[in-house]
Structure formats: structure tokens, C-alpha cells
N, C-alpha and C. Protein backbone atom coordinates (compact mmCIF):
# COMPACT_ATOMS: atom_id res chain seq x y z
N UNK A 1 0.82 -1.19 0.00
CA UNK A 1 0.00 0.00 0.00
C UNK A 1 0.86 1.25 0.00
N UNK A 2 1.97 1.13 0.38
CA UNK A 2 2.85 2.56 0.82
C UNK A 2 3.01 2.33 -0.43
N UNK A 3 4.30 1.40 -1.27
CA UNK A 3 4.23 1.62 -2.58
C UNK A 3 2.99 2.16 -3.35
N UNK A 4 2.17 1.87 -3.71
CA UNK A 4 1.05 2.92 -4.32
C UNK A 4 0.87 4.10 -4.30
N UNK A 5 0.42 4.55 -2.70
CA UNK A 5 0.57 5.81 -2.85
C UNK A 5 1.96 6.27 -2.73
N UNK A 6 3.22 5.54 -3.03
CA UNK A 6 4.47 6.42 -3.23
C UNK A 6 4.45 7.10 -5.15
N UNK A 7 3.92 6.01 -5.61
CA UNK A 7 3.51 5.71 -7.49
C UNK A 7 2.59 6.76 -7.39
N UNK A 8 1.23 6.89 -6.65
CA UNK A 8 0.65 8.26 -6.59
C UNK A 8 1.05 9.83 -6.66
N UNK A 9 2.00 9.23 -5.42
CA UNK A 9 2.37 11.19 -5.43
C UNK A 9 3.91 11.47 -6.73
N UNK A 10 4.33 10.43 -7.34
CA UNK A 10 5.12 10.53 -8.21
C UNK A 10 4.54 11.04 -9.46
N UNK A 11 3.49 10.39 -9.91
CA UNK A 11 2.27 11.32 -10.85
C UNK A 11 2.26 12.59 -10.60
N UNK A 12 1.23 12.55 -9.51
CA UNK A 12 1.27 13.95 -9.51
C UNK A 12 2.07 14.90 -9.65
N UNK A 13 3.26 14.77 -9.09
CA UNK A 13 4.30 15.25 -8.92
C UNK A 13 5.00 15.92 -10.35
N UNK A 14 4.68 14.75 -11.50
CA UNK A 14 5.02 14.80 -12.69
C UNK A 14 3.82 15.87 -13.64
N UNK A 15 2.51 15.43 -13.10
CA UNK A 15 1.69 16.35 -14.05
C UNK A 15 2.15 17.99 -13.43
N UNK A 16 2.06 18.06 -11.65
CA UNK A 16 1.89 19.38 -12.07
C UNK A 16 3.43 20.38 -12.47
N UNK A 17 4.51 19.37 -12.64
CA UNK A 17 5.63 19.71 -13.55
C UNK A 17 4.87 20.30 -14.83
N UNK A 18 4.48 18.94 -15.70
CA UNK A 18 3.84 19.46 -16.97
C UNK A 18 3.36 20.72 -17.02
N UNK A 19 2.38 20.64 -16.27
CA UNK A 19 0.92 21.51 -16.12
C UNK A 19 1.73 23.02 -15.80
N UNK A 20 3.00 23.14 -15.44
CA UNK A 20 3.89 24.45 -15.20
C UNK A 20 4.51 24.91 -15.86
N UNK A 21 5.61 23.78 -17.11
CA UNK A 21 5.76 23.81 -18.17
C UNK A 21 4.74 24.75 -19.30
N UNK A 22 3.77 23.96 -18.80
CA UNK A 22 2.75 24.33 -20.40
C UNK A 22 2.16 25.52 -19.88
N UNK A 23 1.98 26.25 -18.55
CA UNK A 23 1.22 27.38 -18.32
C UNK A 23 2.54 28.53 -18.73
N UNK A 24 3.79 28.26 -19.07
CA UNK A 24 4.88 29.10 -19.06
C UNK A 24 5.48 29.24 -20.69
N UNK A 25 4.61 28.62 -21.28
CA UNK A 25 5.11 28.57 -22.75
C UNK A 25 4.26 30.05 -23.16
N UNK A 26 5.27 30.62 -24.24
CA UNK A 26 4.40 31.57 -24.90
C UNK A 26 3.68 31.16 -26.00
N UNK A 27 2.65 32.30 -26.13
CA UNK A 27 1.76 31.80 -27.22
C UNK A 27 2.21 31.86 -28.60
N UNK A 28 1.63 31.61 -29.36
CA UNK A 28 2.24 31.11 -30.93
C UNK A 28 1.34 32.52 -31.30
N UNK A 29 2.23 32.66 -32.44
CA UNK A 29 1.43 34.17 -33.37
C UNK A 29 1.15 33.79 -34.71
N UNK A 30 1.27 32.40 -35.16
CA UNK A 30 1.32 31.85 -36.57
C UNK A 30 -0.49 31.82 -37.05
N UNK A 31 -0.66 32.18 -38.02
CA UNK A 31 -1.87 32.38 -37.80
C UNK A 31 -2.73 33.47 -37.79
N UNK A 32 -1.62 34.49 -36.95
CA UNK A 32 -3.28 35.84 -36.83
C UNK A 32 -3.04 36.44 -37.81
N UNK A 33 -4.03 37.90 -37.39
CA UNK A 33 -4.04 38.57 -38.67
C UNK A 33 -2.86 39.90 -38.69
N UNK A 34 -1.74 39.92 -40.08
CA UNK A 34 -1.23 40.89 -39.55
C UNK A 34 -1.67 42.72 -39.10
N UNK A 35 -0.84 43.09 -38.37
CA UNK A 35 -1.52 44.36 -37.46
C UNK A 35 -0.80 45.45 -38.59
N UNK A 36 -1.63 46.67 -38.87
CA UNK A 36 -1.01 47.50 -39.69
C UNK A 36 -0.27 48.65 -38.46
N UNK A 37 0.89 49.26 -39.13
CA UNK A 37 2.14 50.20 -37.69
C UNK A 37 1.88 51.33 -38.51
N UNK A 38 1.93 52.10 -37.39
CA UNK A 38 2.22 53.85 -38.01
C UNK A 38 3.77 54.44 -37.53
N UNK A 39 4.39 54.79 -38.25
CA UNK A 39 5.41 55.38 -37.41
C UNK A 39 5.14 56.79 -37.37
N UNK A 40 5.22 57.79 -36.41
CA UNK A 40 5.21 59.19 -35.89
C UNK A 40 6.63 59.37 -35.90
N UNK A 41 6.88 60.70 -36.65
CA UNK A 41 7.81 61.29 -36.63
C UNK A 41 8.09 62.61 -36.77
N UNK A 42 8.76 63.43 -36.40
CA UNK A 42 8.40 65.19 -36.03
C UNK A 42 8.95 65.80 -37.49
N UNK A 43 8.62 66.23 -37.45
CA UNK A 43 9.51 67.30 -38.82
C UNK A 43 11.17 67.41 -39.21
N UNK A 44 11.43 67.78 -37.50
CA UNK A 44 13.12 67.32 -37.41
C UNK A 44 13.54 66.34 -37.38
N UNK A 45 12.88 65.32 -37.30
CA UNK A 45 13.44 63.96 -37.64
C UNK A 45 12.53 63.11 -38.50
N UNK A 46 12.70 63.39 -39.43
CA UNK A 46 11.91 62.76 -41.01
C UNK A 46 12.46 61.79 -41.49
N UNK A 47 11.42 60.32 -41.86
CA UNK A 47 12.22 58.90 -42.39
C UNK A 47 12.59 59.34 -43.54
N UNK A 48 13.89 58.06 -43.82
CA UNK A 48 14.46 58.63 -45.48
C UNK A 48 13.71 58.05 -46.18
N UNK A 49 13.42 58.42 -47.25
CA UNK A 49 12.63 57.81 -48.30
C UNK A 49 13.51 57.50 -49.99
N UNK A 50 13.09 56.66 -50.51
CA UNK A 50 13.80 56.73 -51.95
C UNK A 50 12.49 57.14 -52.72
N UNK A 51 12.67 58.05 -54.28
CA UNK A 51 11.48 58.80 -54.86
C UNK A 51 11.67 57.74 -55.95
N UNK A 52 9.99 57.25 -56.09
CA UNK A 52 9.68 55.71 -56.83
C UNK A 52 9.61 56.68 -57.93
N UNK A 53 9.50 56.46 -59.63
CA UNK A 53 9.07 57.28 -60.32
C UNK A 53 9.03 58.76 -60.62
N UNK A 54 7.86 59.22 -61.42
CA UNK A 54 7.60 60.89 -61.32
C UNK A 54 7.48 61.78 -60.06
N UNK A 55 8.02 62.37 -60.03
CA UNK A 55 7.28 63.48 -58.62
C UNK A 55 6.86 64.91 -59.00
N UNK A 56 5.79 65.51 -58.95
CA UNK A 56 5.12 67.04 -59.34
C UNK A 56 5.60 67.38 -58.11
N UNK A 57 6.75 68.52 -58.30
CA UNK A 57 6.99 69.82 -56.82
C UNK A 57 5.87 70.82 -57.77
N UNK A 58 5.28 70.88 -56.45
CA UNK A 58 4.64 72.55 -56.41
C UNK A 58 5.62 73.25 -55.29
N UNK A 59 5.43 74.72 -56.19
CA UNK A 59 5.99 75.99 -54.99
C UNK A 59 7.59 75.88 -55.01
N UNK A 60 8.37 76.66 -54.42
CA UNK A 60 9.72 77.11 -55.12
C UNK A 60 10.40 75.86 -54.34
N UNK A 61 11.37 75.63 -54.76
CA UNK A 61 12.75 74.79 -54.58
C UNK A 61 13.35 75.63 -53.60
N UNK A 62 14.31 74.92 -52.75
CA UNK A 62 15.65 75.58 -52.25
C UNK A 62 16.64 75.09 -52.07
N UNK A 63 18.02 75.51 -52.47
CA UNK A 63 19.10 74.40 -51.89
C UNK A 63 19.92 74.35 -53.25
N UNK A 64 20.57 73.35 -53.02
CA UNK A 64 21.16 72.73 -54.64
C UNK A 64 20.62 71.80 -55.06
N UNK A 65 20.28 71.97 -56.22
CA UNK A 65 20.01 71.28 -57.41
C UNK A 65 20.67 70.76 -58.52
N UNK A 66 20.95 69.67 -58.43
CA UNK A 66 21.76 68.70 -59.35
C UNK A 66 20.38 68.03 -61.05
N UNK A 67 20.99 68.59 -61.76
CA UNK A 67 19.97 68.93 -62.88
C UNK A 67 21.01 68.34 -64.37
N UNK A 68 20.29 67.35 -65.18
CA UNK A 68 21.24 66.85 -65.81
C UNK A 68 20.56 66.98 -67.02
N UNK A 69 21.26 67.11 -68.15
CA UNK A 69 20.33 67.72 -69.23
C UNK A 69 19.75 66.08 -70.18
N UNK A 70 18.81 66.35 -70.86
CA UNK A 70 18.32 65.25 -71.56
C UNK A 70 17.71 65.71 -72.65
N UNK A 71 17.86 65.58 -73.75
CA UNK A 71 17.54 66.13 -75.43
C UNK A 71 18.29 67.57 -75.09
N UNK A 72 18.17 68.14 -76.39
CA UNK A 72 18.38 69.63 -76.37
C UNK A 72 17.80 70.46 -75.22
N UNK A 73 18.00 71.52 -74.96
CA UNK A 73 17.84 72.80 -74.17
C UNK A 73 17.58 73.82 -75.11
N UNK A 74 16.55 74.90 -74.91
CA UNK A 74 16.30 76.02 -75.41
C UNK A 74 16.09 76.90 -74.08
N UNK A 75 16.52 78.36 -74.03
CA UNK A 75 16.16 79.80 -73.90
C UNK A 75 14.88 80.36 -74.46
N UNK A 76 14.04 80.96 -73.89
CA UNK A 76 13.01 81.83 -74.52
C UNK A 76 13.32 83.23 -73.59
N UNK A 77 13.31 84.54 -74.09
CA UNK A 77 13.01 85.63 -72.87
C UNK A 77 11.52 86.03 -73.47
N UNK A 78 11.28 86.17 -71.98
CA UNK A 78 9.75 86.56 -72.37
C UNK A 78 9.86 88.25 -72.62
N UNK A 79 9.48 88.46 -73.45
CA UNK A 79 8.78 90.48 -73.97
C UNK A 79 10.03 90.77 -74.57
N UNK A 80 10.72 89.83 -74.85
CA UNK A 80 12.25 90.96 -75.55
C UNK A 80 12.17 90.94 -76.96
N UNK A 81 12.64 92.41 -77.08
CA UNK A 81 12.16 92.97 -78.49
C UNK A 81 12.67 91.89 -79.99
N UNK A 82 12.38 92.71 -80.79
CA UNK A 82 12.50 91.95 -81.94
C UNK A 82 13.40 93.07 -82.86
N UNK A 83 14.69 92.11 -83.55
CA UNK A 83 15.74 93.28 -83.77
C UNK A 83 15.53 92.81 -85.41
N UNK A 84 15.66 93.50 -85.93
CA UNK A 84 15.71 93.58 -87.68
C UNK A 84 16.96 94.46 -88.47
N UNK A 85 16.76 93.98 -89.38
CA UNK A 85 17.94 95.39 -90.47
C UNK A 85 17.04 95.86 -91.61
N UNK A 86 17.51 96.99 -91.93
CA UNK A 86 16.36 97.40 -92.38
C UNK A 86 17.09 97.40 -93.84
N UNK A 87 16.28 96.88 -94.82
CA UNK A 87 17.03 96.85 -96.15
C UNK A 87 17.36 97.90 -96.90
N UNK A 88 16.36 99.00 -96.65
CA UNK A 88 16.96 100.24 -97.11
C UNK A 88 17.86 101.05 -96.81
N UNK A 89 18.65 100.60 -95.61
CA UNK A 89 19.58 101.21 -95.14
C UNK A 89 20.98 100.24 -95.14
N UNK A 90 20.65 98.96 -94.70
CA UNK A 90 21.50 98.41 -95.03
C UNK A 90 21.73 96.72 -95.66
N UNK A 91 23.10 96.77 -95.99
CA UNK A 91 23.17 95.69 -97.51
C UNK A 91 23.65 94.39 -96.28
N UNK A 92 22.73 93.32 -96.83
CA UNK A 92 23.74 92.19 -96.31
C UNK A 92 24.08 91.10 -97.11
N UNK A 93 24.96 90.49 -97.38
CA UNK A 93 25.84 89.86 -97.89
C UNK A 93 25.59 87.89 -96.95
N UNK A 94 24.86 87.23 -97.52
CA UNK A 94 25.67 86.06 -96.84
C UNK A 94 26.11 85.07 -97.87
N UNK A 95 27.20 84.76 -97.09
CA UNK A 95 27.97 83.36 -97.79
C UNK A 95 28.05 82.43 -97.21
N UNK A 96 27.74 81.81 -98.34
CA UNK A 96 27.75 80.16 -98.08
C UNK A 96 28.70 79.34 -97.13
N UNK A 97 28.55 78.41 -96.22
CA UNK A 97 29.38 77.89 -95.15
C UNK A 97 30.67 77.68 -96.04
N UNK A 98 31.82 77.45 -95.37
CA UNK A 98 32.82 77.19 -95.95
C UNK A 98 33.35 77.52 -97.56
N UNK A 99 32.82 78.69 -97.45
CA UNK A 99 33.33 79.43 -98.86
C UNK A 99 34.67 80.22 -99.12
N UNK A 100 35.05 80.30 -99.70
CA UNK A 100 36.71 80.27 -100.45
C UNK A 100 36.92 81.39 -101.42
N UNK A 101 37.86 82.15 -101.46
CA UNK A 101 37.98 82.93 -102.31
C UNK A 101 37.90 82.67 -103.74
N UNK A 102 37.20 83.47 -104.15
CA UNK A 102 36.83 82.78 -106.31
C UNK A 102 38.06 83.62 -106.88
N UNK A 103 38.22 83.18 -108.04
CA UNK A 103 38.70 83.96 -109.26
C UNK A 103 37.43 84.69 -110.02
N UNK A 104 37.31 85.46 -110.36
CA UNK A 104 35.82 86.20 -110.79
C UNK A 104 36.75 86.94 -112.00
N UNK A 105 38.00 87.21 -112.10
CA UNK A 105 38.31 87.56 -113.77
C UNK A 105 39.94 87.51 -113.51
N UNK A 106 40.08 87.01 -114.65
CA UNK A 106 41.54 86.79 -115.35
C UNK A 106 41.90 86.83 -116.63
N UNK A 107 42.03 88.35 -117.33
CA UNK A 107 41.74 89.07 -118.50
C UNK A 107 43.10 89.62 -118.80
N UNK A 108 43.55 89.62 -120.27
CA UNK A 108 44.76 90.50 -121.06
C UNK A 108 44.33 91.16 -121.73
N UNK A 109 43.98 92.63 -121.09
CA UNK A 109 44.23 93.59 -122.57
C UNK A 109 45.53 94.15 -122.89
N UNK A 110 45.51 94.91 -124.07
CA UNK A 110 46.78 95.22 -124.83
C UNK A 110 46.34 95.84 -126.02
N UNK A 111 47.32 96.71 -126.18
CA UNK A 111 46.70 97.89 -127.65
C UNK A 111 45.59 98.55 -127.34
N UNK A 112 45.09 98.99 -126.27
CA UNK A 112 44.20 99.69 -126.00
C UNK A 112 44.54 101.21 -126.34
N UNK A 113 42.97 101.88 -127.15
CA UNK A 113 43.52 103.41 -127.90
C UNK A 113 44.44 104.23 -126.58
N UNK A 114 45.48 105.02 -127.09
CA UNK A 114 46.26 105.99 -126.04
C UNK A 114 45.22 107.06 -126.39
N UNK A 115 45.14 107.45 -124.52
CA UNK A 115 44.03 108.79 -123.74
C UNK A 115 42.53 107.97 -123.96
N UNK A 116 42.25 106.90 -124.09
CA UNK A 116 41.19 106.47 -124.12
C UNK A 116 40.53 106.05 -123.20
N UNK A 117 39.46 105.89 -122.07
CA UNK A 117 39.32 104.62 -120.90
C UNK A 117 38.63 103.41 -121.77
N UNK A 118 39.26 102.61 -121.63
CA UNK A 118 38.53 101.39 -121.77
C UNK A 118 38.22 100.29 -120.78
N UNK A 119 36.77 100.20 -120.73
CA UNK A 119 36.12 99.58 -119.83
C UNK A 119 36.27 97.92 -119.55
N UNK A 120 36.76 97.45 -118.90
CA UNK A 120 36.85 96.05 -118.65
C UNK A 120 34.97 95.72 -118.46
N UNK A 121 35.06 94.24 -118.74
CA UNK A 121 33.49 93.58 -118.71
C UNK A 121 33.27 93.60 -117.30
N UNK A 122 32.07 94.58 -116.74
CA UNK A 122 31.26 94.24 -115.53
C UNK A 122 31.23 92.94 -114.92
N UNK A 123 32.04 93.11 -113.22
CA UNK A 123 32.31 91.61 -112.44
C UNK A 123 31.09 91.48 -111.63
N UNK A 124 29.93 90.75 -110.93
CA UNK A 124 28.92 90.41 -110.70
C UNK A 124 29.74 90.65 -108.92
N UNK A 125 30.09 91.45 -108.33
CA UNK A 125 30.50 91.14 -106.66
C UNK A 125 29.44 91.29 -105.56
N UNK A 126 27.98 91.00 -105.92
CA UNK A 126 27.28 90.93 -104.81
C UNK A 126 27.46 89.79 -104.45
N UNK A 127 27.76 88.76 -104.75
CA UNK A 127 27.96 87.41 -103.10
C UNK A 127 28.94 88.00 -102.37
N UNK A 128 29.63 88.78 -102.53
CA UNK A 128 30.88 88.92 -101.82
C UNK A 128 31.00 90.34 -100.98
N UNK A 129 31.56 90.06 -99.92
CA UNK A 129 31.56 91.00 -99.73
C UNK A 129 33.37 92.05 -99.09
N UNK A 130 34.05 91.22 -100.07
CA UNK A 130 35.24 91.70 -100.17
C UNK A 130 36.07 91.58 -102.03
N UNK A 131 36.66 92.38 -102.27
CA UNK A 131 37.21 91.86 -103.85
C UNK A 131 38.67 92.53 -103.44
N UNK A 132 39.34 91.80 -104.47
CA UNK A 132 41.12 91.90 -104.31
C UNK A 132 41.37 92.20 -105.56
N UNK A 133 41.58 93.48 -106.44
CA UNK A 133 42.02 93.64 -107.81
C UNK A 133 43.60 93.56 -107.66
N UNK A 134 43.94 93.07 -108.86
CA UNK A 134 45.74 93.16 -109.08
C UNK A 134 45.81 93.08 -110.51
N UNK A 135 46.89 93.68 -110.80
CA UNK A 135 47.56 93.84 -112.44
C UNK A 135 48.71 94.24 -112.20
N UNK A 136 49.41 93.62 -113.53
CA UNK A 136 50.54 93.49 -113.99
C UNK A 136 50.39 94.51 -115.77
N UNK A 137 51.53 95.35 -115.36
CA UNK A 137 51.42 96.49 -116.44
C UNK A 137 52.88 96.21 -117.33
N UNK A 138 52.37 95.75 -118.35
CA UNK A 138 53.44 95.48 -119.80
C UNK A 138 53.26 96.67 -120.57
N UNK A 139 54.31 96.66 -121.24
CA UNK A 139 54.89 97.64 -122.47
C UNK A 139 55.29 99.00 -121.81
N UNK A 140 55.41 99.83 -122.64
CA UNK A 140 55.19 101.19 -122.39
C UNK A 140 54.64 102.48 -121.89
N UNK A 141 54.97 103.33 -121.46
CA UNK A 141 54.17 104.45 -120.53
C UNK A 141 53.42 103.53 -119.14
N UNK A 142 52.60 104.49 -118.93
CA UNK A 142 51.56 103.84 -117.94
C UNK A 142 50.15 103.95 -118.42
N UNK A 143 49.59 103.57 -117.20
CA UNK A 143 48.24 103.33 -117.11
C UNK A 143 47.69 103.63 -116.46
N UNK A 144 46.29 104.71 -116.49
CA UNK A 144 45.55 105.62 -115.31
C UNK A 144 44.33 104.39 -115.11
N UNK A 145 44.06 103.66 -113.67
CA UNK A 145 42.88 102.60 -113.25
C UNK A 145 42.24 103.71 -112.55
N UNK A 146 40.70 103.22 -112.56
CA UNK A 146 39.67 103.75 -112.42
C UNK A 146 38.89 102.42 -111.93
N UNK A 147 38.84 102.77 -110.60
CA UNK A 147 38.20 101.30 -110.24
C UNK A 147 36.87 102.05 -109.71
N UNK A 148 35.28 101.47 -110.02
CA UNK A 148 34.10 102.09 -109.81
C UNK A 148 33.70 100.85 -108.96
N UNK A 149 32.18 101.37 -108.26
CA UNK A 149 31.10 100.14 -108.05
C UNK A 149 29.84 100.32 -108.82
N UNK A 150 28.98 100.10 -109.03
CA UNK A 150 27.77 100.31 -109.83
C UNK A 150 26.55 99.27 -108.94
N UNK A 151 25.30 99.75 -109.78
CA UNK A 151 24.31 99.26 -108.96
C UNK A 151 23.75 98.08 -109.70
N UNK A 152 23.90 97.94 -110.45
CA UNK A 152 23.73 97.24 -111.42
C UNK A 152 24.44 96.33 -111.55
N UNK A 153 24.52 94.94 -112.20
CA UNK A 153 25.32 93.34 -112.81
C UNK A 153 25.48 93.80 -114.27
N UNK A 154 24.37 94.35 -114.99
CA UNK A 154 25.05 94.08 -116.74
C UNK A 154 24.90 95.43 -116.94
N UNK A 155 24.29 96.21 -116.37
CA UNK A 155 24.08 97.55 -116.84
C UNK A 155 25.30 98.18 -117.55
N UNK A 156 24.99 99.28 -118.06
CA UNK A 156 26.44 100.22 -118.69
C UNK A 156 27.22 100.82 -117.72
N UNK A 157 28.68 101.40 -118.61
CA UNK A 157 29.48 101.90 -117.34
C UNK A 157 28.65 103.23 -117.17
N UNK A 158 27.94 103.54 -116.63
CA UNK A 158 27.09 104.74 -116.12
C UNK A 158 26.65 105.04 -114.93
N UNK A 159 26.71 105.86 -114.03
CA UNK A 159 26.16 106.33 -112.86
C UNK A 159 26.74 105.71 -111.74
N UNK A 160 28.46 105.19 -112.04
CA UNK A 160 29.10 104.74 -111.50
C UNK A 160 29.37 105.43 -109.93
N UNK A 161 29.67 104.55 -109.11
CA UNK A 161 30.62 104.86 -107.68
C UNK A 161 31.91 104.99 -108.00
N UNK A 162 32.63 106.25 -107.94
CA UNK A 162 34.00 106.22 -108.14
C UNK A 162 34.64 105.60 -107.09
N UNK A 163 35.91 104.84 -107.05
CA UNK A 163 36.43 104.01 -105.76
C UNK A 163 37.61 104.68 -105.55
N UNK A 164 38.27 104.71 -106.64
CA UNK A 164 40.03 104.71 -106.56
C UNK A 164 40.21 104.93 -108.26
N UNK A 165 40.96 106.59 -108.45
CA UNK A 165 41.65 106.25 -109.50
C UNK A 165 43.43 106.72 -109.38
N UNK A 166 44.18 106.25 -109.93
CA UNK A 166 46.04 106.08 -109.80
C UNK A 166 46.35 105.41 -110.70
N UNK A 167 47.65 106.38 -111.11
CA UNK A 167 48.62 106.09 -112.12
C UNK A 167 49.53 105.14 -111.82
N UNK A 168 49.93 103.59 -112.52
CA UNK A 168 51.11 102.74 -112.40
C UNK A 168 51.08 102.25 -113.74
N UNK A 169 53.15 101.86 -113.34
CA UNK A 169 53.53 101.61 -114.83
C UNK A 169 54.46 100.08 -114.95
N UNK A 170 54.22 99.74 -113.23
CA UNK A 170 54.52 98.28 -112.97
C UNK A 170 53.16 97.21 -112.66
N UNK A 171 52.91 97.50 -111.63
CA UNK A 171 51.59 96.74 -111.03
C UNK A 171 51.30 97.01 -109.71
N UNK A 172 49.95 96.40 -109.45
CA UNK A 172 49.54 96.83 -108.08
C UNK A 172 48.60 95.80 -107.61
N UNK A 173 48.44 95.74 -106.44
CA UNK A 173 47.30 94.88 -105.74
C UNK A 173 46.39 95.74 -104.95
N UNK A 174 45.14 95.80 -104.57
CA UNK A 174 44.32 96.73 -103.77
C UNK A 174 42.79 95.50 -103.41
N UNK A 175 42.79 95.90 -102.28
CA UNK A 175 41.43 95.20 -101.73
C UNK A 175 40.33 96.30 -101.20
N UNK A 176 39.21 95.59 -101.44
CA UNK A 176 38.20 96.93 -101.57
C UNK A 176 36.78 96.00 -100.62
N UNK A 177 36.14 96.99 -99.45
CA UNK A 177 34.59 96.04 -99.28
C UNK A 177 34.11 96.62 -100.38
N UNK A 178 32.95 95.73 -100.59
CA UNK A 178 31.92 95.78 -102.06
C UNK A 178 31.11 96.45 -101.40
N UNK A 179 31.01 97.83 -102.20
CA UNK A 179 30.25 98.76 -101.96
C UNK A 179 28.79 98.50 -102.83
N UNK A 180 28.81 98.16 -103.98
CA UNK A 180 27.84 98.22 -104.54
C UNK A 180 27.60 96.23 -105.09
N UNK A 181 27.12 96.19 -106.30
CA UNK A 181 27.13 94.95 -106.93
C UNK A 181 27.53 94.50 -107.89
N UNK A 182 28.08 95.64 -108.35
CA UNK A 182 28.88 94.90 -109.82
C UNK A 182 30.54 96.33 -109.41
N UNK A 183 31.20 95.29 -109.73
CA UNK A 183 32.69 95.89 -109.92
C UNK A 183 33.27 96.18 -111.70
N UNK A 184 33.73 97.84 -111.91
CA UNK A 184 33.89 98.59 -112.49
C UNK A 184 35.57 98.83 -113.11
N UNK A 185 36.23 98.44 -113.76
CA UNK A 185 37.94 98.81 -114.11
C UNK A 185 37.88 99.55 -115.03
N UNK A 186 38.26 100.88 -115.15
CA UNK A 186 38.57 101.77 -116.59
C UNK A 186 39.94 101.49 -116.37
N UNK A 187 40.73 101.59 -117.69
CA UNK A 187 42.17 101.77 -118.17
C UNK A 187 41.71 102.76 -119.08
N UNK A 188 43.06 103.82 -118.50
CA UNK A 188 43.53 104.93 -119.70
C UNK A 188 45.34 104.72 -119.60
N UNK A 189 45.35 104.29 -120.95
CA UNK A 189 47.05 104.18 -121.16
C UNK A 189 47.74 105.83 -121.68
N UNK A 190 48.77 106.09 -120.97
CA UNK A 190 49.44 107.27 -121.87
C UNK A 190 50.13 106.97 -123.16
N UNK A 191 50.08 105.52 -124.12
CA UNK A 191 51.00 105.16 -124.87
C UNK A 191 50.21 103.67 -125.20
N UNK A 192 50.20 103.97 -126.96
CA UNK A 192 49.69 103.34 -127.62
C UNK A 192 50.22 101.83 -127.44
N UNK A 193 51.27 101.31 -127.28
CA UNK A 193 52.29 100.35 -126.91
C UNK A 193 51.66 99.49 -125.11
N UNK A 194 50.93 99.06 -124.90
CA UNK A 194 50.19 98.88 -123.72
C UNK A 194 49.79 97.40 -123.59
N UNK A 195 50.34 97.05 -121.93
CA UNK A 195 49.38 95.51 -121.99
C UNK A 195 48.90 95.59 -120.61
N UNK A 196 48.33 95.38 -120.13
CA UNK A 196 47.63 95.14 -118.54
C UNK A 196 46.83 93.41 -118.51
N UNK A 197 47.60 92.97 -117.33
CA UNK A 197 46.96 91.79 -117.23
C UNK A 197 46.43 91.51 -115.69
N UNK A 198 45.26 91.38 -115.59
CA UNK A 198 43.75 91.75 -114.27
C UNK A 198 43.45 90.54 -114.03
N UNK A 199 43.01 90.56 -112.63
CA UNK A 199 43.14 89.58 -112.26
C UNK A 199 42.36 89.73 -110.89
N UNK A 200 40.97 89.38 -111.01
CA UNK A 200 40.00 90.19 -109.69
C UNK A 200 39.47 88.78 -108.67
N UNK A 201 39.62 88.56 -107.31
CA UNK A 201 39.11 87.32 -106.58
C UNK A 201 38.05 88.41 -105.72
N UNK A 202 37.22 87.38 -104.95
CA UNK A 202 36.22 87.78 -104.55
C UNK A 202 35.82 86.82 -102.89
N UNK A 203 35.60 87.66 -101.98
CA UNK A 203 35.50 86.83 -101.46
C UNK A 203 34.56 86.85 -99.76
């Protein structure tokens, strides 16, 4: 009988082990529903965030701004005037990208009448808006040049711009802006015996 109830209180002994065990376990969370969190945070201490996509700022920026360009860039000013040239006052001239000085004449006269002017053929210098005359003076005596501008391309030597006139009995080079649109050469030789060789670029 003592054995028994010794087997008795050994049970017990054992459940309310268990029974202490199992009142001390924590509970399981597998299962519920999850809880949604707010975090509070003051102004001075703001979470970092990364910016997903587009963002619209309203109201001004401050600080630095790191700004990286993508396609072209344009300028507009707003109300600023509008500037013009006015054609009646003045001439403009454009040339073509990468344009080069021309040859526009490379002519021999010779035996031209003595005390006479004789007119070289009208040079077309409105593309240009610079010309470089030069000659080389053969034979005898000299030669009075008369370099004009005119308003005109084929017109006559008439109602000319006088430029430059001078006596030489070797040669000369002279560069001129194009005043008008067609370029003008008189020769007057003092001596029937005469050669002039012209030679006009344009550019």
C-alpha cells in the first residue's frame, strides 16, 4: 500500500511539472491577422525615403540642385524685343558655309587706244563681300585705273561709284569692301604700246 501511494504522489508530482511547463510557454502568433504600424515622426526627424518614379513639386525649390540635361535645351526671354535690319539702309551679304575665295576675272588687254578709258566687262561682286584687284602692267608708258562700283550686274558703265583712281607703270594689288554689286575697271594708257593683265578674286 505505501508503494502505491508512493507511485501516486510521483504522478502527480510529474503532471503538475507538466501543467507548469505548459502554463509558461508563450503563445504562438502563426496564424493571426497581420496588425497595420504607423510610425510618428516630427519634422526634425523625417524617415528617409527613396522617390519611386515621377514626382510634381509645387511651390519654389531651395538648396542645390543637381539637374542633368536630356535632349536639347532652349532659352526663350519673355517680352524681348525683336531686332531687324532694315534693307533700305542696309546691304547684307551672306555666304555660303565654308566658302573660299573665287577667281571672278583673269583678263589680257593690250593695244588699247592711247588717252582712251577702256572699260573692262562688268564683275557680278554681290555674293561677296570683299574683292582683291591686281595687275601686272606690260609695255610702255603707264596706265591711269579707275576702279568704280555700280548698282547694277550688266548695266552700262554709267552712274558709277567712283572708288580709286592712280597712275602705275609696274603693277599693283588693292582690296576693296563691295560697296555696290557689280565691280567697275577703266584703263587709260598714256602710250599706244600697252598691256595690262587683271586679275579680280572675290570673297
Amino acid at each position: 500500500m505505501e508503494k502505491l501511494n508512493r507511485g501516486v504522489l510521483a504522478a502527480l508530482a510529474l503532471l503538475i511539472v507538466f501543467a507548469g511547463l505548459e502554463l509558461t510557454r508563450p503563445a504562438t502568433i502563426l496564424g493571426e491577422t497581420p496588425k497595420e504600424m504607423f510610425v510618428m515622426n516630427t519634422a526634425a526627424m523625417p524617415v528617409p525615403t527613396t522617390v519611386q518614379g515621377t514626382v510634381n513639386v509645387n511651390g519654389a525649390i531651395s538648396g542645390v540642385v543637381q539637374a542633368q540635361q536630356s535632349g536639347p535645351w532652349g532659352v526663350d526671354i519673355l517680352n524681348s524685343p525683336l531686332v531687324g535690319i532694315d534693307p533700305t539702309r542696309n546691304t547684307v551679304k551672306l555666304l555660303s558655309s565654308g566658302s573660299t575665295t573665287q577667281l571672278l576675272m583673269d583678263d589680257d588687254y593690250h593695244q588699247m587706244p592711247e588717252g582712251t578709258t577702256t572699260f573692262a566687262t562688268p564683275i557680278d561682286v554681290s555674293p561677296y563681300s570683299k574683292v582683291r584687284v591686281s595687275a601686272t602692267i606690260n609695255g610702255s608708258g603707264e596706265i591711269r585705273f579707275t576702279i568704280s562700283s555700280g548698282t547694277t550686274v550688266g548695266g552700262p558703265n554709267q552712274n558709277l561709284r567712283r572708288i580709286e583712281t592712280f597712275e602705275t607703270g609696274s603693277s599693283f594689288t588693292r582690296v576693296y569692301d563691295v560697296p555696290g554689286v557689280s565691280l567697275h575697271i577703266g584703263m587709260t594708257p598714256n602710250n599706244a604700246t600697252n598691256q595690262a593683265l587683271i586679275q579680280v578674286y572675290g570673297h
